[in-house]
PDB file of N, CA and C in Angstrom:
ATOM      1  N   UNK A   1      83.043  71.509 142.266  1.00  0.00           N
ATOM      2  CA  UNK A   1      82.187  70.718 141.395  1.00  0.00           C
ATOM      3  C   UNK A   1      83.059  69.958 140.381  1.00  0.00           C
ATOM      4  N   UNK A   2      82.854  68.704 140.152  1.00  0.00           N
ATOM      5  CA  UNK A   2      83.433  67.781 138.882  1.00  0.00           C
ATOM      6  C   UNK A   2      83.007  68.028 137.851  1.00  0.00           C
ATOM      7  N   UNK A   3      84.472  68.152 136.983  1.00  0.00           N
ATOM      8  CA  UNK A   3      83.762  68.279 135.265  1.00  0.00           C
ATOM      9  C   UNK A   3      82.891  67.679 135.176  1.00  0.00           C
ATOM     10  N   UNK A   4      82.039  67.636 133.645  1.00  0.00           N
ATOM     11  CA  UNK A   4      81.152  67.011 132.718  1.00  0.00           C
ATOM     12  C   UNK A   4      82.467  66.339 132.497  1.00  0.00           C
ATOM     13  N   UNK A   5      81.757  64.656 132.575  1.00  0.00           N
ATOM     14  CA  UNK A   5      81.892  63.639 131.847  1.00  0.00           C
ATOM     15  C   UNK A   5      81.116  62.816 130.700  1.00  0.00           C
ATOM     16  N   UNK A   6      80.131  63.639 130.401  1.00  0.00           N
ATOM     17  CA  UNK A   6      79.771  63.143 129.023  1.00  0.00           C
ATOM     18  C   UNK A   6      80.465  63.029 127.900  1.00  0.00           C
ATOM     19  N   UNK A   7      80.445  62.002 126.968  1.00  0.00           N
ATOM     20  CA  UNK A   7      81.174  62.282 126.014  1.00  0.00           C
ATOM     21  C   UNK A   7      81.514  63.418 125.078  1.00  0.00           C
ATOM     22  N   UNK A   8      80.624  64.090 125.030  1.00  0.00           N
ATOM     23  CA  UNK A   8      80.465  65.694 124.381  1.00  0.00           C
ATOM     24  C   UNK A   8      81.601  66.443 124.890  1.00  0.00           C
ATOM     25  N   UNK A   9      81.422  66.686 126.306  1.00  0.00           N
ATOM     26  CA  UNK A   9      82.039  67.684 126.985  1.00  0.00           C
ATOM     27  C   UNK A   9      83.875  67.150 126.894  1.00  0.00           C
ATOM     28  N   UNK A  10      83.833  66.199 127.141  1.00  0.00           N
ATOM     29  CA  UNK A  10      85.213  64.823 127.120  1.00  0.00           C
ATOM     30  C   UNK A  10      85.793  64.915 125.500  1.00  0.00           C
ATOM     31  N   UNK A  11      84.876  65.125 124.676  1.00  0.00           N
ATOM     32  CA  UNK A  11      85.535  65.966 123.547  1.00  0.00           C
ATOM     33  C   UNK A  11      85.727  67.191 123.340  1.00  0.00           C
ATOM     34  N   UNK A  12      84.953  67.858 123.266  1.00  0.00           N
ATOM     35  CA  UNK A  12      85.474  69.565 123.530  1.00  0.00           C
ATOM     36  C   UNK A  12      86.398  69.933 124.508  1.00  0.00           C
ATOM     37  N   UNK A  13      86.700  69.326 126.059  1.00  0.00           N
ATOM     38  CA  UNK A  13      87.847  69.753 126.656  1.00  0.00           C
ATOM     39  C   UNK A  13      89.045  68.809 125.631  1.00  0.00           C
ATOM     40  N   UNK A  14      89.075  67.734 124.837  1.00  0.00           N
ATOM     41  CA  UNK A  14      90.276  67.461 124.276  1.00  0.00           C
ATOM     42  C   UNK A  14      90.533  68.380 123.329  1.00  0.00           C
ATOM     43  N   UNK A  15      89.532  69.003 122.130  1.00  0.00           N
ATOM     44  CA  UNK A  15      89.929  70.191 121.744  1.00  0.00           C
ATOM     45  C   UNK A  15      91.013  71.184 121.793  1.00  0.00           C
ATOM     46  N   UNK A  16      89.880  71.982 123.127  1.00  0.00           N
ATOM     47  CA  UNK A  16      90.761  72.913 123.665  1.00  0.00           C
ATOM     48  C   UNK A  16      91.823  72.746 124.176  1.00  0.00           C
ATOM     49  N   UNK A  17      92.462  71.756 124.285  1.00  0.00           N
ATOM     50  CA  UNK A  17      93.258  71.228 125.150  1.00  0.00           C
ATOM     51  C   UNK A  17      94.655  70.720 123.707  1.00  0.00           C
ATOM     52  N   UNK A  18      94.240  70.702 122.816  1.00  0.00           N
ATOM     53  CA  UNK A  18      94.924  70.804 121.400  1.00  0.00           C
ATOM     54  C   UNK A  18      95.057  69.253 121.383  1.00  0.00           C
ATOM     55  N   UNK A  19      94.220  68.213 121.813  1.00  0.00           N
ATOM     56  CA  UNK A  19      94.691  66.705 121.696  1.00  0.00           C
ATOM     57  C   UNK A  19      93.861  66.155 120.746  1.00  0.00           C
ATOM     58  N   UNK A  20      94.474  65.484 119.631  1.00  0.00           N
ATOM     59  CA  UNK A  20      93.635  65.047 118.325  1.00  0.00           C
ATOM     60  C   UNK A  20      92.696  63.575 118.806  1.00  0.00           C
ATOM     61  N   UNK A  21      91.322  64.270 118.555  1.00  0.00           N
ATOM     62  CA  UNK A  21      90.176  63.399 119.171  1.00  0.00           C
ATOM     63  C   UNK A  21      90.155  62.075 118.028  1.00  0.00           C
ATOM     64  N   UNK A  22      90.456  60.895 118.363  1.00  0.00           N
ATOM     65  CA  UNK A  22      90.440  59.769 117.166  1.00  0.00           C
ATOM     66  C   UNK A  22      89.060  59.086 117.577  1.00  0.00           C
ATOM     67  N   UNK A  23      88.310  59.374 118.365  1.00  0.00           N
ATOM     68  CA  UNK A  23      87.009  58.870 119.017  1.00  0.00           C
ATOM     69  C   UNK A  23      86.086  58.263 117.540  1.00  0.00           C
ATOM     70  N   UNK A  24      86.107  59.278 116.529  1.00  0.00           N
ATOM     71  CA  UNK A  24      85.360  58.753 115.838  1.00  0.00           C
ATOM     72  C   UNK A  24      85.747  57.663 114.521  1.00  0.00           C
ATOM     73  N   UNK A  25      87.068  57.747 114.811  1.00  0.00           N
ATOM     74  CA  UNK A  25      88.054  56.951 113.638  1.00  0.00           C
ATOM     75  C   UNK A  25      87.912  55.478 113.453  1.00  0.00           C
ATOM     76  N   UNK A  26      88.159  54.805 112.292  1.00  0.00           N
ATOM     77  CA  UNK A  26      87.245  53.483 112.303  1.00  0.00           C
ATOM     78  C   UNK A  26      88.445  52.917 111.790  1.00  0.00           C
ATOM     79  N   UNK A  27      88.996  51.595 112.197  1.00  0.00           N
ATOM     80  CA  UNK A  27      90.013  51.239 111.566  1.00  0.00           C
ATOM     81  C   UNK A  27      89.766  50.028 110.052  1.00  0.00           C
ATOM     82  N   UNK A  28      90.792  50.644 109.405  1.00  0.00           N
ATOM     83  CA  UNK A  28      90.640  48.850 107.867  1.00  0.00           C
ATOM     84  C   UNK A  28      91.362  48.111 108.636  1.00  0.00           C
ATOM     85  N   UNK A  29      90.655  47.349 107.676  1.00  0.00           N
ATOM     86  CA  UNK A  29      91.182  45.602 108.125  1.00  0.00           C
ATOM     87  C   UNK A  29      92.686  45.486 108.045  1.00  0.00           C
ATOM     88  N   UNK A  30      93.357  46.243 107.039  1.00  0.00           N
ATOM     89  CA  UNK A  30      95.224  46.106 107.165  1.00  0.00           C
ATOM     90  C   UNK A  30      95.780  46.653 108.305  1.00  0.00           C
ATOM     91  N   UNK A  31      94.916  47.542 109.193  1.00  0.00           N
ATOM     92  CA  UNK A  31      95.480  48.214 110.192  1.00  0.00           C
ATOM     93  C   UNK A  31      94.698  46.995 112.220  1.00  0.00           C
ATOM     94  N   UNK A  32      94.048  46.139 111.743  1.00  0.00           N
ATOM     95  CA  UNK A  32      93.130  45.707 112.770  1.00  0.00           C
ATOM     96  C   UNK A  32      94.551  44.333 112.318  1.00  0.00           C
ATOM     97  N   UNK A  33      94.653  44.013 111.478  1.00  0.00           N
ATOM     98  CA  UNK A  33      95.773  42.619 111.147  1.00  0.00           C
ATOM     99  C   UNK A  33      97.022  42.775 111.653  1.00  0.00           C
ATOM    100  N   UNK A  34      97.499  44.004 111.693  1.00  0.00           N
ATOM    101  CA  UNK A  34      98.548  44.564 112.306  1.00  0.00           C
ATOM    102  C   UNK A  34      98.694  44.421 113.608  1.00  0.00           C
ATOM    103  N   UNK A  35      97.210  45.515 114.286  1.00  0.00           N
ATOM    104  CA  UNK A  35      96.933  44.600 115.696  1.00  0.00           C
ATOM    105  C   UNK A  35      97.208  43.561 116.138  1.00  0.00           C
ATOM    106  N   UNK A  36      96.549  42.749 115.334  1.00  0.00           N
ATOM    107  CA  UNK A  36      96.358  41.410 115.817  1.00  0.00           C
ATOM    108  C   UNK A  36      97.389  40.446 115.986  1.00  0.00           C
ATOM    109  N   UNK A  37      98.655  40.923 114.472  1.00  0.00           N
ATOM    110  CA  UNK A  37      99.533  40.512 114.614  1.00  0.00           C
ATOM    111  C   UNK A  37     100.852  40.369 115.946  1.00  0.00           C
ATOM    112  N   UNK A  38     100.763  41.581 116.209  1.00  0.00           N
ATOM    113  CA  UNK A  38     101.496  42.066 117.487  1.00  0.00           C
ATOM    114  C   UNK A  38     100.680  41.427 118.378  1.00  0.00           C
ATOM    115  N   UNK A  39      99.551  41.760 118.798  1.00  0.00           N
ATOM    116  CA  UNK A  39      99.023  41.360 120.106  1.00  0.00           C
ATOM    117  C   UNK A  39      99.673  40.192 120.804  1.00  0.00           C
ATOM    118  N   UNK A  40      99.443  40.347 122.093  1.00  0.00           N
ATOM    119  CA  UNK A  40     100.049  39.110 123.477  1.00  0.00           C
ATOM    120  C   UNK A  40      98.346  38.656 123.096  1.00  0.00           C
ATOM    121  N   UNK A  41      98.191  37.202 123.665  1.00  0.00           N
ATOM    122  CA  UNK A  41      97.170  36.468 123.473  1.00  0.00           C
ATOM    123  C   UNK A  41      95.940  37.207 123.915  1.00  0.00           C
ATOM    124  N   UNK A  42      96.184  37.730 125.218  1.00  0.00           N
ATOM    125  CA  UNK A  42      94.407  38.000 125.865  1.00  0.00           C
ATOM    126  C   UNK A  42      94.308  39.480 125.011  1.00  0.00           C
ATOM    127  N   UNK A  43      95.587  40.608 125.066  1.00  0.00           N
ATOM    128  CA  UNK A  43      95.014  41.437 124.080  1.00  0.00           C
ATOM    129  C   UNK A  43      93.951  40.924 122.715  1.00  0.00           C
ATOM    130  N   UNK A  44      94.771  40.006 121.970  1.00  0.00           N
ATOM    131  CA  UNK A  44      94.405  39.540 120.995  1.00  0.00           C
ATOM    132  C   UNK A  44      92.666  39.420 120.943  1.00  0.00           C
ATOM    133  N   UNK A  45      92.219  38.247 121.987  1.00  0.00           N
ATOM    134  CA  UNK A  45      90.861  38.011 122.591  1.00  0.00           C
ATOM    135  C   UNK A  45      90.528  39.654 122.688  1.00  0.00           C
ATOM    136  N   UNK A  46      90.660  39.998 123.193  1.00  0.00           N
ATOM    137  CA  UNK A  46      89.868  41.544 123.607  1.00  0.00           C
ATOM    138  C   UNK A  46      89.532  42.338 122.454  1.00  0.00           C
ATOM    139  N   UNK A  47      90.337  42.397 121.385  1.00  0.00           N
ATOM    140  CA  UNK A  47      90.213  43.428 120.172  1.00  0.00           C
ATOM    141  C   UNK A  47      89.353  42.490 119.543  1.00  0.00           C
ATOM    142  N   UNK A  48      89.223  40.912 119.216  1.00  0.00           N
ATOM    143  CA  UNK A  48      88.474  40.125 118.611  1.00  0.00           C
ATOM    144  C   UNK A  48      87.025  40.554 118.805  1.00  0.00           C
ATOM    145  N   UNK A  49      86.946  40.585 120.915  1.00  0.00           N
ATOM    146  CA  UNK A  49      85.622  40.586 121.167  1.00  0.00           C
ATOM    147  C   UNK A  49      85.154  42.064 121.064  1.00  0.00           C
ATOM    148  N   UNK A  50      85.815  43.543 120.852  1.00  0.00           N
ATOM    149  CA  UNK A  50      85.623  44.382 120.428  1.00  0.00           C
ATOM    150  C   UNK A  50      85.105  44.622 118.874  1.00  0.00           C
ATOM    151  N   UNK A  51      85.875  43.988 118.036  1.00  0.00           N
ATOM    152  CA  UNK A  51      85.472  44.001 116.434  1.00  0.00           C
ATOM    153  C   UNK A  51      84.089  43.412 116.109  1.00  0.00           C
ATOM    154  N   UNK A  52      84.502  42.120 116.602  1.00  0.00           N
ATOM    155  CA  UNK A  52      83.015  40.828 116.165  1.00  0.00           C
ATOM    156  C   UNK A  52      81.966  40.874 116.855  1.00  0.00           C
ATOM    157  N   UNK A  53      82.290  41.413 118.288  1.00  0.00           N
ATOM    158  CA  UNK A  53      80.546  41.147 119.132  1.00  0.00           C
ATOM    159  C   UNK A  53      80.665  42.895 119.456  1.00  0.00           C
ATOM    160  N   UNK A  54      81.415  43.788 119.202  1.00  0.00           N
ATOM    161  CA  UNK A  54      80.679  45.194 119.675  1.00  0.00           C
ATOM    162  C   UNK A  54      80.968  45.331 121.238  1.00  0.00           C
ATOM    163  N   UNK A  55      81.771  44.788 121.877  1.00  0.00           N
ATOM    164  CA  UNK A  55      81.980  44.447 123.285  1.00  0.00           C
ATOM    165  C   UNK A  55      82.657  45.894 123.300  1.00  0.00           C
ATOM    166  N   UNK A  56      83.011  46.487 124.544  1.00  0.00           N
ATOM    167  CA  UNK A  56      83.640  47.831 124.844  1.00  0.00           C
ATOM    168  C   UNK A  56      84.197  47.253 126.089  1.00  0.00           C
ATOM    169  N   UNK A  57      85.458  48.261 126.555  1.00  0.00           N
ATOM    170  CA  UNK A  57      86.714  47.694 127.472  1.00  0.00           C
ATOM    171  C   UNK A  57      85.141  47.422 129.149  1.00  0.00           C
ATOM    172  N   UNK A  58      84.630  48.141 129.331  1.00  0.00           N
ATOM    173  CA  UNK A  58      83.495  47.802 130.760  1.00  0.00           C
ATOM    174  C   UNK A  58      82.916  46.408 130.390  1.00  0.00           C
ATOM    175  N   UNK A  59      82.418  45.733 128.703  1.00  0.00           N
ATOM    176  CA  UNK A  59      81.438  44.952 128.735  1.00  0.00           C
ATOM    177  C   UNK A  59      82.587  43.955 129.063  1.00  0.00           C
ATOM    178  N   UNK A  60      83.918  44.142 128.398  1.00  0.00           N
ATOM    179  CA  UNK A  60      84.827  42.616 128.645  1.00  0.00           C
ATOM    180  C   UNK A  60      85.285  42.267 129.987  1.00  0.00           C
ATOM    181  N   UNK A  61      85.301  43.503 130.921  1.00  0.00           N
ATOM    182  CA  UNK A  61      85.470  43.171 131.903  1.00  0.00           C
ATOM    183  C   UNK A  61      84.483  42.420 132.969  1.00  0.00           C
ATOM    184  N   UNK A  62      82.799  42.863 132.656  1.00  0.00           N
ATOM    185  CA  UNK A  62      81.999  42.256 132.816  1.00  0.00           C
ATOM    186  C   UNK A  62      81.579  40.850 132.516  1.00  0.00           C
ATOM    187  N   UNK A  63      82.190  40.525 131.215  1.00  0.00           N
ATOM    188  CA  UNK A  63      82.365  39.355 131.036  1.00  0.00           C
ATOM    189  C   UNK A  63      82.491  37.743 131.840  1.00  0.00           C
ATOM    190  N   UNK A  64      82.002  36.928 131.927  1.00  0.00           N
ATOM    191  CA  UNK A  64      82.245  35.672 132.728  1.00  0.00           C
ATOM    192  C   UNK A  64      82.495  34.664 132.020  1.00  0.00           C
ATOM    193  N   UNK A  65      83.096  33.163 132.511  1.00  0.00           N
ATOM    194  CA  UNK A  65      83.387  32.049 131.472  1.00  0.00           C
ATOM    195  C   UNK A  65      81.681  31.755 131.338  1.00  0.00           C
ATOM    196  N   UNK A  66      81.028  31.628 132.195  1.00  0.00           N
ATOM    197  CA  UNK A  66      80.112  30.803 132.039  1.00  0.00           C
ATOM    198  C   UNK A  66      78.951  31.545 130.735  1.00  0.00           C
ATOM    199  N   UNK A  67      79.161  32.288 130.720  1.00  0.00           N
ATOM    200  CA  UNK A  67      78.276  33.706 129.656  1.00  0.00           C
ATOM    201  C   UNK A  67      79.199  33.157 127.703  1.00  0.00           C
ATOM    202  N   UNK A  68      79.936  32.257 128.180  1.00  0.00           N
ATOM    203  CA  UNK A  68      80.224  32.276 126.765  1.00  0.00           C
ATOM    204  C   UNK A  68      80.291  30.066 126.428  1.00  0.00           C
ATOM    205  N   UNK A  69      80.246  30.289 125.257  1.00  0.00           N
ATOM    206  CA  UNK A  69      79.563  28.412 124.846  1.00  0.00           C
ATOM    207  C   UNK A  69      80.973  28.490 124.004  1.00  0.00           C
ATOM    208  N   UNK A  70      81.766  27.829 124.143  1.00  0.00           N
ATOM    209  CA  UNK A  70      83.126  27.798 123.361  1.00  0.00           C
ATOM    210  C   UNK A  70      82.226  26.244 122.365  1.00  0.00           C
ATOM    211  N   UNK A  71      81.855  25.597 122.345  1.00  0.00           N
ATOM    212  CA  UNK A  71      81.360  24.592 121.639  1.00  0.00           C
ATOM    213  C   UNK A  71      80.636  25.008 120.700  1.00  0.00           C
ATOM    214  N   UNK A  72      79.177  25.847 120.836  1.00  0.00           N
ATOM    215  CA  UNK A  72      78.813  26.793 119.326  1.00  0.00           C
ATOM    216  C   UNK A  72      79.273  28.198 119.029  1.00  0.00           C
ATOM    217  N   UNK A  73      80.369  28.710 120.015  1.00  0.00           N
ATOM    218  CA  UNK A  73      80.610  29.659 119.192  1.00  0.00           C
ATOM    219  C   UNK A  73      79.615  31.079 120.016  1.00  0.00           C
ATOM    220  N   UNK A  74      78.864  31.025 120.902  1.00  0.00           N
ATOM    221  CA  UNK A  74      77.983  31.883 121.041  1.00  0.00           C
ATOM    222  C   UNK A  74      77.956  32.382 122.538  1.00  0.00           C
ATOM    223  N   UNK A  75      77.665  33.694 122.670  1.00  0.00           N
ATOM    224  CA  UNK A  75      78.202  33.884 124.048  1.00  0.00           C
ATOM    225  C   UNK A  75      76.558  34.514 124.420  1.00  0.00           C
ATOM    226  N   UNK A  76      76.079  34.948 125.439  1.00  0.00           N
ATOM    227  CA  UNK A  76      74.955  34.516 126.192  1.00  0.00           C
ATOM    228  C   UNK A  76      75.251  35.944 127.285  1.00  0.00           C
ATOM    229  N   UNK A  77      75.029  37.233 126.907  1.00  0.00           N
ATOM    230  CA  UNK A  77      75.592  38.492 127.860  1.00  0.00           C
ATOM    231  C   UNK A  77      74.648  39.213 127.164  1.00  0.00           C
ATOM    232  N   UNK A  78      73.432  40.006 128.440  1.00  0.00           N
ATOM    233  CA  UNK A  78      73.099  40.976 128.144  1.00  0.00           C
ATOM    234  C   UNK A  78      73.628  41.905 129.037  1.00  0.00           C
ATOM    235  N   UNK A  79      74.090  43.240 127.724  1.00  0.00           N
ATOM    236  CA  UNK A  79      74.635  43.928 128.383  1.00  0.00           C
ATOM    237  C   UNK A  79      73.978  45.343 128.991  1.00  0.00           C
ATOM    238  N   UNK A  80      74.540  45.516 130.504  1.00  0.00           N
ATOM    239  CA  UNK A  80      73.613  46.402 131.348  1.00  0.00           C
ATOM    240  C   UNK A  80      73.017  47.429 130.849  1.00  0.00           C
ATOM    241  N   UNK A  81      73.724  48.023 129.440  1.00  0.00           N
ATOM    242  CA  UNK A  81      73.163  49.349 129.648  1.00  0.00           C
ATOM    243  C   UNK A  81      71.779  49.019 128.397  1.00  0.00           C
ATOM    244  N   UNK A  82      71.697  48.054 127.969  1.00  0.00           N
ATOM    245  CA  UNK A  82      70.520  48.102 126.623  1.00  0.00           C
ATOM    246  C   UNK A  82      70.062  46.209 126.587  1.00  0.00           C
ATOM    247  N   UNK A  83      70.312  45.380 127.641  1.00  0.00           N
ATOM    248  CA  UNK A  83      69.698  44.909 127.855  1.00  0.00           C
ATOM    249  C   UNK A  83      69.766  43.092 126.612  1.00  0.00           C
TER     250      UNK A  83
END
């Protein structure tokens, strides 16, 4: 049988497992500038669309050109799991 992959369980085996869970850690802005600073370009894009639209590594990959309006600024993605 396959572990639980819920997030619950995916934290308690990091636990026990002695690995410091940062799951719930929120970064400041001096530490996201830092990021940003370093970043290669498409990283860069990716942490942007993580911070500003709430995107997660599945929604960016889901992502398409045509789902986004580079002219106003507004991108046009509902995402699968909430619609």
């Amino acid at each position: 049988m396959a572990p639980a992959a819920d997030p619950e369980s995916v934290r308690q085996a990091k636990i026990r497992a002695g690995i410091k869970d940062y799951s719930d850690r929120v970064l400041s802005g001096e530490e996201l500038d830092k990021l940003l600073d370093r970043a290669q370009p498409a990283f860069k894009a990716m942490i942007l669309l993580g911070v500003n639209c709430g995107l997660g590594p599945a929604d960016i990959g889901r992502l398409r050109w045509e789902m986004i309006d580079m002219k106003s600024g507004r991108m046009d993605f509902p995402r699968p799991k909430t619609g």
